[in-house]
Protein backbone atom coordinates (compact mmCIF):
# COMPACT_ATOMS: atom_id res chain seq x y z
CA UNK A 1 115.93 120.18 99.11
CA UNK A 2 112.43 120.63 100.62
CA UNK A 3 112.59 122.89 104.06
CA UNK A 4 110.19 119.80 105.28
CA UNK A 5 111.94 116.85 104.93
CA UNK A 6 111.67 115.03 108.37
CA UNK A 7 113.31 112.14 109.27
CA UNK A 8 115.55 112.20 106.33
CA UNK A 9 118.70 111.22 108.34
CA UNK A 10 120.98 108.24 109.03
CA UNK A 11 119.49 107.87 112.66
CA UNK A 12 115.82 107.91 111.29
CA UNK A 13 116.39 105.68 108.57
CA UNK A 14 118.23 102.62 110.51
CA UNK A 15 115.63 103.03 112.80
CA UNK A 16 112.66 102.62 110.73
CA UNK A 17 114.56 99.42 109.27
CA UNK A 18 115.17 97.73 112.18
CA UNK A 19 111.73 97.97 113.05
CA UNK A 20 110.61 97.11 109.95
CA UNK A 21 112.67 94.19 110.06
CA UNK A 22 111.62 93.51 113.91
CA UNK A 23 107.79 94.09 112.52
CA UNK A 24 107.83 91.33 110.26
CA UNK A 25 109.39 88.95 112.60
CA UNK A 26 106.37 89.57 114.68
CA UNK A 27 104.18 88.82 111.73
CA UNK A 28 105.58 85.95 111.36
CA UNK A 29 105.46 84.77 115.20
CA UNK A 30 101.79 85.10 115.12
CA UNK A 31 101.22 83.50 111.68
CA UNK A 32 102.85 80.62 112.73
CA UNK A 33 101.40 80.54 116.02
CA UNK A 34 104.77 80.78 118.44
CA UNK A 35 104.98 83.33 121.25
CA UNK A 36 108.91 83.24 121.35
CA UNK A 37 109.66 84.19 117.68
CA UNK A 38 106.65 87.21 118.61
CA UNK A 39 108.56 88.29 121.57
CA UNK A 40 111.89 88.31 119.77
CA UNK A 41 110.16 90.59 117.10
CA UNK A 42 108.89 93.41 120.08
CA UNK A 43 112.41 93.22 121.40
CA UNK A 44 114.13 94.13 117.91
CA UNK A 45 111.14 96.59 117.20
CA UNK A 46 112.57 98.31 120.93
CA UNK A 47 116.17 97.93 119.79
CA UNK A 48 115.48 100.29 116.67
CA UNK A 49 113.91 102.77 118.68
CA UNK A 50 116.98 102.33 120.98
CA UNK A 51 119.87 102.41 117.92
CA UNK A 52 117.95 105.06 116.43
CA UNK A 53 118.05 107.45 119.45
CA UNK A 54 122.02 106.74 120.26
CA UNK A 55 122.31 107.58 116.60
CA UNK A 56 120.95 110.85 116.79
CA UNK A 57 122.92 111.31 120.44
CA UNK A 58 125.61 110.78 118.43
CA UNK A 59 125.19 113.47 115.77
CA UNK A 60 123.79 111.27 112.99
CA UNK A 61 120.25 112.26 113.62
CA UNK A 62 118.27 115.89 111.83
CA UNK A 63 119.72 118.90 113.89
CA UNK A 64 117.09 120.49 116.34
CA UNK A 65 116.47 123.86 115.98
């Protein structure tokens, strides 16, 4: 395995998916023009950030050195 290989961790990887997911919901509330569907994309964008740090809290995340 590469020495570099950051992110490459449960933690990181739910993360990025959830905001992924949370990214395109956001797409879509300002495609079809509706604030509420846009807002509910920003708050699942926040809640990745959020299940991604109390993944790595909880030992899932790359080790610091």
């Amino acid at each position: 395995m590469s020495a570099s290989d950051h992110g490459n961790s449960p933690a990181a990887w739910t993360a990025v998916t959830i905001i992924i997911v949370g990214s395109l919901i956001t797409a879509v509330g300002f495609v079809i023009p509706s604030p509420a569907v846009a807002i509910i994309g920003v708050v699942v964008m926040i809640a990745g950030v959020v299940v991604g740090k109390m993944m790595q809290m909880a030992g899932l995340g790359k080790a610091r050195r």
